[in-house]
Protein backbone atom coordinates (compact mmCIF):
# COMPACT_ATOMS: atom_id res chain seq x y z
CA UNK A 1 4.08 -131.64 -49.92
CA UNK A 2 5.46 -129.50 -46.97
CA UNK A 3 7.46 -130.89 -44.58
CA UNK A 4 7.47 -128.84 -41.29
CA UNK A 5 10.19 -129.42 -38.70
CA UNK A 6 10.02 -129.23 -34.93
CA UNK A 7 12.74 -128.22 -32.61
CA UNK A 8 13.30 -130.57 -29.66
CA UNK A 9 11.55 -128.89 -26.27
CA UNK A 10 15.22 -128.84 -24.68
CA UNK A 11 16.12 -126.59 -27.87
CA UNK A 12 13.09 -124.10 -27.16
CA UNK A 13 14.13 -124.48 -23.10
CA UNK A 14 17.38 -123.23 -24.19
CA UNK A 15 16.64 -120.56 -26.13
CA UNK A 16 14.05 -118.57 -23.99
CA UNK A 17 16.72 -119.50 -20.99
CA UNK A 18 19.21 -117.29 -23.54
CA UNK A 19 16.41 -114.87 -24.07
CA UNK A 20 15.31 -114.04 -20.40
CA UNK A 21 19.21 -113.50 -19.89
CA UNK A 22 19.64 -110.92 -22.15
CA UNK A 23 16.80 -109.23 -20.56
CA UNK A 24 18.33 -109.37 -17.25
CA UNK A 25 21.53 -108.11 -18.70
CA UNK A 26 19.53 -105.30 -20.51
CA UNK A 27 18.00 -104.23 -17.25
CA UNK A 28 21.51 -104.83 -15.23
CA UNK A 29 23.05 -102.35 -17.72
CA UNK A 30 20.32 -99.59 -17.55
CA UNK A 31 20.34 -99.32 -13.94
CA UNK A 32 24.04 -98.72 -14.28
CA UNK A 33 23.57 -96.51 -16.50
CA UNK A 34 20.85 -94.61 -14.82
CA UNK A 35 22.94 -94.54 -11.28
CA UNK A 36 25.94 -95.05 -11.53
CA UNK A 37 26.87 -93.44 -8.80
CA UNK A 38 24.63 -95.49 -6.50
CA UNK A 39 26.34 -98.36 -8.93
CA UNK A 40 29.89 -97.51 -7.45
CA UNK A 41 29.23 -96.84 -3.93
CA UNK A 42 26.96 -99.91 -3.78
CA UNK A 43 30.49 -101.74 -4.99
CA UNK A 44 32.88 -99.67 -2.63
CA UNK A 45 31.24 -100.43 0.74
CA UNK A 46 30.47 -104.33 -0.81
CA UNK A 47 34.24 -104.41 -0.36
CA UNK A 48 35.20 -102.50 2.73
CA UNK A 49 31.98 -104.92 4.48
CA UNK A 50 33.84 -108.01 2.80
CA UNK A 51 37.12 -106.36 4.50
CA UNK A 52 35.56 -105.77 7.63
CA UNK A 53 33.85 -109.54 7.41
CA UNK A 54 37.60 -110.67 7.08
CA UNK A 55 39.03 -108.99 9.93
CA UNK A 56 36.01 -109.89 12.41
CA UNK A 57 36.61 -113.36 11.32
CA UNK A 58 40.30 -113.65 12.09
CA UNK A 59 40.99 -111.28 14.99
CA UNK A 60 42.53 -114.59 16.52
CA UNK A 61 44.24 -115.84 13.93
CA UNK A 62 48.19 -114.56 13.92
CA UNK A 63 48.53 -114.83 10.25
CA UNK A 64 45.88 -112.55 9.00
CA UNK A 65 46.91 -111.06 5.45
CA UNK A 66 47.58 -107.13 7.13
CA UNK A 67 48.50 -106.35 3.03
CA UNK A 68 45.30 -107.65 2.64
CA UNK A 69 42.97 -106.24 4.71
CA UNK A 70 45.01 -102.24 4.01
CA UNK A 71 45.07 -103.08 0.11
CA UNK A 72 41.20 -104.19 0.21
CA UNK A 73 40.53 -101.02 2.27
CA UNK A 74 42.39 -98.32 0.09
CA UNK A 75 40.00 -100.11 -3.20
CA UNK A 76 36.89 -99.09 -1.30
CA UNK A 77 37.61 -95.50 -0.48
CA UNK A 78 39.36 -95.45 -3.71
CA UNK A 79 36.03 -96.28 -5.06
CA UNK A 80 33.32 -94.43 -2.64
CA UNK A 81 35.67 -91.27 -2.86
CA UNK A 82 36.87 -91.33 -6.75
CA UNK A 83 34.04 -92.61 -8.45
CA UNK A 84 32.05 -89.63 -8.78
CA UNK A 85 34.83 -87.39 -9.67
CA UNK A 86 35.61 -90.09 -12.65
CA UNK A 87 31.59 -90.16 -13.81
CA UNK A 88 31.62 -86.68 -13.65
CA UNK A 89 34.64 -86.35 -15.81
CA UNK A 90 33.49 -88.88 -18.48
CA UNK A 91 30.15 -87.32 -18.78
CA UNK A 92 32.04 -84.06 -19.22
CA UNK A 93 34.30 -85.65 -22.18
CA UNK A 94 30.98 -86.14 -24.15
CA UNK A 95 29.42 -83.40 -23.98
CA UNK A 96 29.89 -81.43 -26.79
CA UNK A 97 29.63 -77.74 -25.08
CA UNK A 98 32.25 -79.18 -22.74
CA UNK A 99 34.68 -80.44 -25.52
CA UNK A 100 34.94 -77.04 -27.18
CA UNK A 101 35.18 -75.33 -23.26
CA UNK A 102 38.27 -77.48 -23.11
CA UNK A 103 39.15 -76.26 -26.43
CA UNK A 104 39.45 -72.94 -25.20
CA UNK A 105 40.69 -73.51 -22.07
CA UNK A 106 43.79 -75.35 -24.19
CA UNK A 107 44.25 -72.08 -25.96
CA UNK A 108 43.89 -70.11 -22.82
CA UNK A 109 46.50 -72.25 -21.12
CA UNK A 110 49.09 -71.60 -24.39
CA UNK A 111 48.17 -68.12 -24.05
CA UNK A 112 48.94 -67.95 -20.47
CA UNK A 113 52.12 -69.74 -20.77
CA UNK A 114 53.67 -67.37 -23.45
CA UNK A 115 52.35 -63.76 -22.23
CA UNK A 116 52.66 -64.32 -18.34
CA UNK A 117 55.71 -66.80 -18.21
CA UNK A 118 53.24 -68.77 -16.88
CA UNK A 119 54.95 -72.26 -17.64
CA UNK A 120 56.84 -71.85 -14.49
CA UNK A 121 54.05 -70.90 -12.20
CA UNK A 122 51.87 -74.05 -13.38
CA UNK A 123 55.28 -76.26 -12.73
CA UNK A 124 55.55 -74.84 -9.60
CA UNK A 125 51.69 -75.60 -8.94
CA UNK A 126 52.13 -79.28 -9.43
CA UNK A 127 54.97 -79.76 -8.07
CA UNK A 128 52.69 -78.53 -4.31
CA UNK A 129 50.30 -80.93 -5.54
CA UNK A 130 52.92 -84.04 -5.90
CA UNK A 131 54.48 -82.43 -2.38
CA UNK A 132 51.09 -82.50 -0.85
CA UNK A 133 49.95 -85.28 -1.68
CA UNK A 134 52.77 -88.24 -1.06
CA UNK A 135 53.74 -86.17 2.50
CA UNK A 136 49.99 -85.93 3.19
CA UNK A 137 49.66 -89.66 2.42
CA UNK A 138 52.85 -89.98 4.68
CA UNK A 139 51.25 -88.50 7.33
CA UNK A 140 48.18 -90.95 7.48
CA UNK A 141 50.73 -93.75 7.02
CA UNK A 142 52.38 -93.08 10.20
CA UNK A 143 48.91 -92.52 11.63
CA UNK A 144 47.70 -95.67 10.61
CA UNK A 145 45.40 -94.12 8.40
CA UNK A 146 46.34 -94.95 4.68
CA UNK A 147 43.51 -96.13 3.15
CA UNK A 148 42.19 -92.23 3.85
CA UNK A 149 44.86 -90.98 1.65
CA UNK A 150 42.74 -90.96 -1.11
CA UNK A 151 40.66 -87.86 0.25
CA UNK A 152 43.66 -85.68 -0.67
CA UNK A 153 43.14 -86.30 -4.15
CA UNK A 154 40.07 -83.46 -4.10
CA UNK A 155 42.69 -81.07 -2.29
CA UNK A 156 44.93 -81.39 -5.33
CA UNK A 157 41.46 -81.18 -7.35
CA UNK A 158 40.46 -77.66 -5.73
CA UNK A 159 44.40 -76.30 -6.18
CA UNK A 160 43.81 -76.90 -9.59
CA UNK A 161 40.56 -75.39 -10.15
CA UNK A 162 41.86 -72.15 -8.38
CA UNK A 163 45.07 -72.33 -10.05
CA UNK A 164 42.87 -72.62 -13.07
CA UNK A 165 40.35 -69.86 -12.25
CA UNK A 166 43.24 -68.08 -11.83
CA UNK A 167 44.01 -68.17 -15.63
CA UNK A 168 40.74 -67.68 -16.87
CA UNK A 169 40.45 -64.20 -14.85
CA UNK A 170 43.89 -63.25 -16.75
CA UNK A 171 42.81 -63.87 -20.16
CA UNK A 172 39.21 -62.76 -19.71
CA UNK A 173 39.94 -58.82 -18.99
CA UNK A 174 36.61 -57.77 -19.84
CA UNK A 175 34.04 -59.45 -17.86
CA UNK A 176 31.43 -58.28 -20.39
CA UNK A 177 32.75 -59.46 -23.37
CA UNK A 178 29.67 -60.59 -24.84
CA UNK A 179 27.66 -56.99 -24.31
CA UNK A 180 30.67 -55.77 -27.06
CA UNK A 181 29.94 -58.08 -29.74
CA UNK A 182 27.59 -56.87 -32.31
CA UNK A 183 25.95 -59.65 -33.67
CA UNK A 184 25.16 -59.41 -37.29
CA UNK A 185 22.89 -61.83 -38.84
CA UNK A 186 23.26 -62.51 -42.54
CA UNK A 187 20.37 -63.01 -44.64
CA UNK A 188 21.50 -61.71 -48.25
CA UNK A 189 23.00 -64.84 -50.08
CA UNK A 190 25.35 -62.12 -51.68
CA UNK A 191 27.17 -60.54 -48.81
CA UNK A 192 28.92 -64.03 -48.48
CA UNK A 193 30.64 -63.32 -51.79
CA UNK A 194 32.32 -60.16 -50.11
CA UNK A 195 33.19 -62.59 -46.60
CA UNK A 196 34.93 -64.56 -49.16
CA UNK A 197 36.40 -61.82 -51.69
CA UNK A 198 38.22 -60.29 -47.83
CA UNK A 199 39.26 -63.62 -46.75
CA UNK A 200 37.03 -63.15 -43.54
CA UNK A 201 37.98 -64.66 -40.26
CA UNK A 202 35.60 -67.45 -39.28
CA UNK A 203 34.60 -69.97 -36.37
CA UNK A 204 32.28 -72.45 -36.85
CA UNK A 205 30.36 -72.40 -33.46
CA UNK A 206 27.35 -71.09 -32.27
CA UNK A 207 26.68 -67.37 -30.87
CA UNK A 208 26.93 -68.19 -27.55
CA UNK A 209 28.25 -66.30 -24.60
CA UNK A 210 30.45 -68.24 -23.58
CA UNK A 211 31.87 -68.61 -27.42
CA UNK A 212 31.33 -64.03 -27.48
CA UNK A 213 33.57 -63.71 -24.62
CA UNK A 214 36.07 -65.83 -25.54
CA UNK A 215 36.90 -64.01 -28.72
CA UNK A 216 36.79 -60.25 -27.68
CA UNK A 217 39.06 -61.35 -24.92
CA UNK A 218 41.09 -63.36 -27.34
CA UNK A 219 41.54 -60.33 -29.85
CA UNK A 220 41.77 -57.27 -26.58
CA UNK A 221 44.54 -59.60 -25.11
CA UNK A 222 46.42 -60.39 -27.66
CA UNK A 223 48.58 -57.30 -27.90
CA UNK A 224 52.11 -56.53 -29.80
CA UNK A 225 54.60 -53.34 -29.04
CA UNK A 226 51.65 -52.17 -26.65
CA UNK A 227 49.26 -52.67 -29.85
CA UNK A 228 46.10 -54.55 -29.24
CA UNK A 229 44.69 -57.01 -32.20
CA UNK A 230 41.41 -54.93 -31.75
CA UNK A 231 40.27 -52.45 -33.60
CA UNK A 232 37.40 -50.84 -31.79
CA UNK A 233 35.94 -51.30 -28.43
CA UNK A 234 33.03 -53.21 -30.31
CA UNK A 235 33.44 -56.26 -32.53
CA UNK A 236 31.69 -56.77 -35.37
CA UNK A 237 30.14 -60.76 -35.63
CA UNK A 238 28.86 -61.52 -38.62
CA UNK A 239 26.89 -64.51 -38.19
CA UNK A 240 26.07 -66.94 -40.67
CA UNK A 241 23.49 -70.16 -40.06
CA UNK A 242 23.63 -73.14 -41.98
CA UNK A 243 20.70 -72.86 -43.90
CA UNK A 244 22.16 -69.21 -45.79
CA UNK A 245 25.61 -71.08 -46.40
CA UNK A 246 23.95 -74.26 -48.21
CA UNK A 247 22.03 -72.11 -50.44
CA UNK A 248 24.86 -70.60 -51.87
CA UNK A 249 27.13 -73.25 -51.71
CA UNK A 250 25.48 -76.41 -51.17
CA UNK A 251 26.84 -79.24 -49.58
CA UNK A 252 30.30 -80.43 -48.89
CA UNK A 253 32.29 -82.51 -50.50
CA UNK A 254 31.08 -85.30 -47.87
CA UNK A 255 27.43 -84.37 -48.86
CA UNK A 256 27.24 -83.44 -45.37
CA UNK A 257 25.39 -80.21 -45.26
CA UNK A 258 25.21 -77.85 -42.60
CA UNK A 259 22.93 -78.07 -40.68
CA UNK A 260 20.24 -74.65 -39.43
CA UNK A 261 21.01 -74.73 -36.20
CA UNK A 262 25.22 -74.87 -37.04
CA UNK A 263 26.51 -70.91 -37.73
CA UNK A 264 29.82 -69.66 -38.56
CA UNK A 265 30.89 -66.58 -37.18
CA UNK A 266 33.08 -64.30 -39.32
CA UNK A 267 34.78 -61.33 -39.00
CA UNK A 268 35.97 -59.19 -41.21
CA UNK A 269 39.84 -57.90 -41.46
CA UNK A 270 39.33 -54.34 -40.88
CA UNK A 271 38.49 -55.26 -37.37
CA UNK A 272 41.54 -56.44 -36.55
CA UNK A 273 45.04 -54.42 -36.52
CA UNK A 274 47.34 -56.24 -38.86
CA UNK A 275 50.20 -54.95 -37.00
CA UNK A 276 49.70 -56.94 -34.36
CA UNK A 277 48.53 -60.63 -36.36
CA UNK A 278 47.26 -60.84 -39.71
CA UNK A 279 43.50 -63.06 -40.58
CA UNK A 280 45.77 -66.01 -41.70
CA UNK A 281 48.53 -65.85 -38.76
CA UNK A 282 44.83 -66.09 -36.43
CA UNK A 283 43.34 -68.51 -38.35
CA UNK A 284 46.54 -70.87 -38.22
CA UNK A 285 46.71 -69.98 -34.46
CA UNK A 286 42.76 -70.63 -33.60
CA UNK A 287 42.40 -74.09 -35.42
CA UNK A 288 41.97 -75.77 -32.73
CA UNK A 289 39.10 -74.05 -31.38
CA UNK A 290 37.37 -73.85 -34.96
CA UNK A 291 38.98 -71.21 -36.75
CA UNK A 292 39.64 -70.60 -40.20
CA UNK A 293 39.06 -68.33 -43.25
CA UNK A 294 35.98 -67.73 -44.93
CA UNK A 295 37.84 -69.01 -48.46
CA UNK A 296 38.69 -72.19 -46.78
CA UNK A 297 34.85 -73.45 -45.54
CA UNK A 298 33.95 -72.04 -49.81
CA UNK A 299 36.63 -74.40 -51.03
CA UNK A 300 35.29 -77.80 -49.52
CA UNK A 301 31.72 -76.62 -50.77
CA UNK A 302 30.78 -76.83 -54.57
CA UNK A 303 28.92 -73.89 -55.51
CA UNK A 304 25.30 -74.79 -56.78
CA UNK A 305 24.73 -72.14 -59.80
């Protein structure tokens, strides 16, 4: 005999009370995520109106909270002015073509420091930001205007960008970077054995421009005794996808293969001067931004025979 058991009505009340309030939560949480700028400013002037509420309220009242009503303030245009700067930033940190920007920019940066003496100039261009900003904050203080000091925050944001525009047009001394790169596309399985007999130079990223003109610039600047670590005014890319690679060697040793649209591009020794920095001394240098030798991908692969 089957016994069937019924919930109690304030049971099933309950439970479609729970389930209509994960909807709205659902739908809360993809409008944020769909405008979250609008989000942010929508909060920022909730709070300076809430402020403003307050001190309509109590203009006759003596012992109105001033720390209050300032500290309320500043949150607002903390929030209307640095809110879209923060998205903006967020969005940046995950997105993958921005990730390996900042990548390079790192390695930029190092190389800036040591061939310029650059380490004192970006010292120095903080320090005018710091300056700036607490005497420009200061200023509005005295003014009665400190809830504004948050505005100065993009003036210290567009010092940086030139002060870091300014790096980028030091490293990159050829504009056209990318027009030098041959681009060599591999399609014999057995040229990889010779990448890997050489001990190739390698970066696992895709041929873009961006990618092209960061390494010609990175092997014309790089320079020792008036020696540059190029060769030839050309560089030669070879450029291998991920579908040639796993057909030699298969997957990893994750059984993570690599995937088509994933490419390493290699670059054989005799382009470089190895007066100036050996394959390994670059590969060392560059693994940050994905560099390594040709042996080392092969050795984390089992060959299929």
């Amino acid at each position: 005999m089957n016994i069937h058991y019924s919930a109690p009505d304030w049971v099933w009340d309950k439970l479609e009370e729970v389930y209509w309030s994960g909807k709205e939560f659902k739908y809360r949480m993809k409008f944020i995520k769909k405008h979250p700028y609008l989000f942010w400013q929508c909060i920022g002037f909730f709070i300076l109106a809430v402020d403003c509420l307050y001190v309509w309220f109590n203009l006759e009242n003596e012992q109105v909270s001033y720390a209050f009503i300032v500290l309320s303030a500043m949150l607002a245009f903390a929030i209307i002015t640095l809110s879209p700067f923060v998205i903006k930033c967020r969005k940046k940190m995950k997105d993958p073509a921005e990730i390996e920007e900042a990548y390079r920019y790192k390695y930029i940066e190092e190389w800036y420091n040591i061939h310029i003496y650059g380490s004192a100039k970006g010292v120095a261009v903080i320090i005018t930001m710091i300056v700036l900003f607490i005497g420009g904050t200061c200023v509005l203080t005295y003014f009665g205007l400190p809830f504004l000091a948050f505005l100065l925050f993009y003036v210290d944001v567009w010092i940086y960008c030139l002060w870091k525009n300014h790096v980028k047009r030091t490293f990159y001394k050829v504009p056209d970077g990318a027009k030098r790169c041959e681009l060599i596309y591999v399609k014999d399985v057995a040229f990889l054995d010779l990448l890997d007999s050489q001990a190739a130079l390698c970066y696992f990223s895709k041929p873009s421009d961006e990618m092209l003109d960061f390494l010609y610039n990175r092997f014309y600047s790089e320079t020792l005794n008036q020696k540059r670590l190029l060769m030839n005014e050309h560089l030669k890319i070879y450029v291998v996808n991920g579908r040639v690679f796993n057909e030699k060697y298969g997957t990893s040793e994750y059984d993570l293969p690599m995937s088509d649209e994933e490419c390493l591009l290699c670059i054989l020794p005799d382009e470089l001067n190895p007066e100036v920095m050996s394959c390994k001394e670059v590969a060392l240098r560059d693994y940050e931004i994905g560099g390594g030798l040709f042996s080392e991908y092969v050795e984390n692969c089992p060959e299929l025979m």
